[in-house]
C-alpha atoms as a PDB file:
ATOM      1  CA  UNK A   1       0.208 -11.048  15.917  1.00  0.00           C
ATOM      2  CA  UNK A   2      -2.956  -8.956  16.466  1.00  0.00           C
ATOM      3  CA  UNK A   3      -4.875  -7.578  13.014  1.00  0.00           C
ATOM      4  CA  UNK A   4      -4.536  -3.734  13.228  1.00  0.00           C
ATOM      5  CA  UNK A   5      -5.982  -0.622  11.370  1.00  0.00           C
ATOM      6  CA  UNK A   6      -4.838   2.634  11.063  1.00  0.00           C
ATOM      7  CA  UNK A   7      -6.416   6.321  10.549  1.00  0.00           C
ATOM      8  CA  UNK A   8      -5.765   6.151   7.112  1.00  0.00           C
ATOM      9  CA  UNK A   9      -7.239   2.911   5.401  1.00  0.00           C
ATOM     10  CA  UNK A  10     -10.251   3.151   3.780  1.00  0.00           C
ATOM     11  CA  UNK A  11     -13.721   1.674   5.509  1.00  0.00           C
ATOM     12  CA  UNK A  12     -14.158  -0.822   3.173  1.00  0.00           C
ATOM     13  CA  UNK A  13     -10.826  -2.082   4.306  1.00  0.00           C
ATOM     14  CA  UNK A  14     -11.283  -1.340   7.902  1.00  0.00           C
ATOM     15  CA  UNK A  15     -14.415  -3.878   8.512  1.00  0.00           C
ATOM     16  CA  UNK A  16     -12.497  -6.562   6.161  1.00  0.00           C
ATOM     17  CA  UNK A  17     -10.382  -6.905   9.178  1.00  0.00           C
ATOM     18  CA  UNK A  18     -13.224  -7.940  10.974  1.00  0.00           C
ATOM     19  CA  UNK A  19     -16.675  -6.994  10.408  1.00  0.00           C
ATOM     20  CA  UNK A  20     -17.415  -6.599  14.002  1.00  0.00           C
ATOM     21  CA  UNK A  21     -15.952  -3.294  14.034  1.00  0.00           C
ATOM     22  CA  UNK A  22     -19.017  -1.923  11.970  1.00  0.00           C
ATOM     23  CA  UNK A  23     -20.483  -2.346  15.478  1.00  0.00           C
ATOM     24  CA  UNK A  24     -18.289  -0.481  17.199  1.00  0.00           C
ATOM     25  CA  UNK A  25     -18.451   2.248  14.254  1.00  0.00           C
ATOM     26  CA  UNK A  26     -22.089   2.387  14.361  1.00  0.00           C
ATOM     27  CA  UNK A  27     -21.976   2.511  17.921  1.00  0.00           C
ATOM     28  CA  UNK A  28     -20.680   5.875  18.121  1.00  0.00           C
ATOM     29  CA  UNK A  29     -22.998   7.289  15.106  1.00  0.00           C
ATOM     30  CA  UNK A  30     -21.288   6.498  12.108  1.00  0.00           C
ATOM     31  CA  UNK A  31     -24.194   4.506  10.266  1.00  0.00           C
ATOM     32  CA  UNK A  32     -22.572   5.908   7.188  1.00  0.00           C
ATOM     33  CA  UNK A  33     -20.279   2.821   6.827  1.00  0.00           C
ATOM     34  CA  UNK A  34     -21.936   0.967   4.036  1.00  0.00           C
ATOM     35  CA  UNK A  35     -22.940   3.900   2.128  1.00  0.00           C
ATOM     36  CA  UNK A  36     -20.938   4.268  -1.558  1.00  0.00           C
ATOM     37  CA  UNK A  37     -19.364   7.383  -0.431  1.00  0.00           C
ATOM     38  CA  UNK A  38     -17.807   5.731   2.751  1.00  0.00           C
ATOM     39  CA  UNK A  39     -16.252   3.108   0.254  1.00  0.00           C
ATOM     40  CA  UNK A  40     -13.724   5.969  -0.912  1.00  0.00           C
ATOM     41  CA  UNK A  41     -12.888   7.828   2.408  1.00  0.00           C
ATOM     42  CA  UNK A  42     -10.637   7.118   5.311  1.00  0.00           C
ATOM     43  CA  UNK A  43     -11.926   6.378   8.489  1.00  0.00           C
ATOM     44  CA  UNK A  44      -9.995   9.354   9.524  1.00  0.00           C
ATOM     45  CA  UNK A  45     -12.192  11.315   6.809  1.00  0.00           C
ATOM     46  CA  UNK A  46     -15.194  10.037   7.865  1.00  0.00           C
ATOM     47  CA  UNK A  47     -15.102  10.404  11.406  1.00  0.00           C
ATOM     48  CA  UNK A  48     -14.215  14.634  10.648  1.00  0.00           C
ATOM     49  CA  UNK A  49     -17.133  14.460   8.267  1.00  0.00           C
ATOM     50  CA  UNK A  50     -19.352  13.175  11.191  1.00  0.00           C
ATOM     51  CA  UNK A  51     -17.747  16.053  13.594  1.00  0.00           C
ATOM     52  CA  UNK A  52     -15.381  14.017  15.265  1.00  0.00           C
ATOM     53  CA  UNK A  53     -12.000  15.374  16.556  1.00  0.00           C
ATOM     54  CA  UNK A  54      -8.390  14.460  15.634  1.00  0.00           C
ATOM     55  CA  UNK A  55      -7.871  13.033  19.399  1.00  0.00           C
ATOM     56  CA  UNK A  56     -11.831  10.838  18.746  1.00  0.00           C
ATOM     57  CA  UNK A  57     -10.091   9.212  16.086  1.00  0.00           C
ATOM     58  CA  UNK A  58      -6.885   8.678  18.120  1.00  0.00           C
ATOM     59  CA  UNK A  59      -9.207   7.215  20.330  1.00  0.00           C
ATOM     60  CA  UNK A  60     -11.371   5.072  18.181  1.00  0.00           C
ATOM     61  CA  UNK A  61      -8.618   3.489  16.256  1.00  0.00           C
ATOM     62  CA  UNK A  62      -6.840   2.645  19.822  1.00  0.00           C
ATOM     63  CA  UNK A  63     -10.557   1.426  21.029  1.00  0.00           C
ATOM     64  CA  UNK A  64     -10.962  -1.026  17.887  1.00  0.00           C
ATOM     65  CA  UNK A  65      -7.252  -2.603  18.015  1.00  0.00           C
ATOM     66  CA  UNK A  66      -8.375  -3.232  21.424  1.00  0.00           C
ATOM     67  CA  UNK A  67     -11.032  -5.151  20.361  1.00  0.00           C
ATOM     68  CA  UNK A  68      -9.116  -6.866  17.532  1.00  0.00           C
ATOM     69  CA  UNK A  69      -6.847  -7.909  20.243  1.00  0.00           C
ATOM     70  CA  UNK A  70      -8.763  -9.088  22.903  1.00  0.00           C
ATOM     71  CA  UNK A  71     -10.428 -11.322  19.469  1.00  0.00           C
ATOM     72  CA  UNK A  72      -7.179 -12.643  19.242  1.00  0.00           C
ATOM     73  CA  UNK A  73      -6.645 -13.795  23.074  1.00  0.00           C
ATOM     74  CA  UNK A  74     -10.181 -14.967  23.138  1.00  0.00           C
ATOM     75  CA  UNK A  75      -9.502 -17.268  20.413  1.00  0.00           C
ATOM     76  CA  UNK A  76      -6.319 -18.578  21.119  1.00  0.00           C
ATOM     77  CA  UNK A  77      -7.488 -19.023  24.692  1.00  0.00           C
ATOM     78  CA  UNK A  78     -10.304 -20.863  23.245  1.00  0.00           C
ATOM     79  CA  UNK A  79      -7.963 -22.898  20.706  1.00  0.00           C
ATOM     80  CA  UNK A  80      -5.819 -24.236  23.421  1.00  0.00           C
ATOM     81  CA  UNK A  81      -8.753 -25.411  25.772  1.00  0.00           C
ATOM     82  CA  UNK A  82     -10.247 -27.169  22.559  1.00  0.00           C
ATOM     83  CA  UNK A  83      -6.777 -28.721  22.222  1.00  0.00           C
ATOM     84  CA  UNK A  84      -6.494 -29.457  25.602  1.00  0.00           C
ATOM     85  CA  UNK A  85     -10.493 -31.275  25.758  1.00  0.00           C
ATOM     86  CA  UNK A  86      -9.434 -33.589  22.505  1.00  0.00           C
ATOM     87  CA  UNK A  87      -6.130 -34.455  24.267  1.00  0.00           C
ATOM     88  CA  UNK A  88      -4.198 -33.248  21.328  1.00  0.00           C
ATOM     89  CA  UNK A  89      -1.421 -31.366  23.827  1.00  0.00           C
END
C-alpha cells in the first residue's frame, strides 16, 4: 500500500515519508521547508502562509501521493525484474 500524506501533518513529517517531496515543495516556491518555523506548521498552514489557495493544496497533496505512488510501482516493478534476472521466481 502506497505511503500517503495529508493537509494536516506537519512538514517535518511530510518529507519523512520521503524526502523527495522537498523537491516537489520547493518546486512550487516553498523553500521554507527546513526553516524552524516550518517544523511546527501544517503543510496546509504553510502553503496559506506562502499565498496558496485551499484548492493549491487540494492539488499539491493529490500531486505528491502521485508521486509516492508511482515510487511504489517503480520499485516493485523494479523488485520483480531483479527477481526475475537472479532466477529467484
Amino acid at each position: 500500500m502506497a505511503k500517503k500524506i495529508t493537509k494536516d501533518m506537519l512538514i517535518p513529517d511530510v518529507l519523512a515519508v520521503d524526502p523527495y517531496i522537498s523537491g516537489i515543495l520547493m518546486g512550487q516556491g516553498m523553500h521554507c521547508i527546513s526553516c524552524f518555523a516550518a517544523s511546527g506548521e501544517t503543510l496546509e498552514e504553510a502553503m496559506y502562509v506562502h499565498g496558496f489557495s485551499a484548492p493549491d493544496v487540494d492539488v499539491m497533496v493529490a500531486d505528491i501521493n502521485d508521486f509516492l505512488e508511482q515510487q511504489e510501482k517503480y520499485a516493485a516493478e523494479n523488485d520483480a525484474e531483479a527477481r526475475k534476472a537472479a532466477g529467484v521466481e
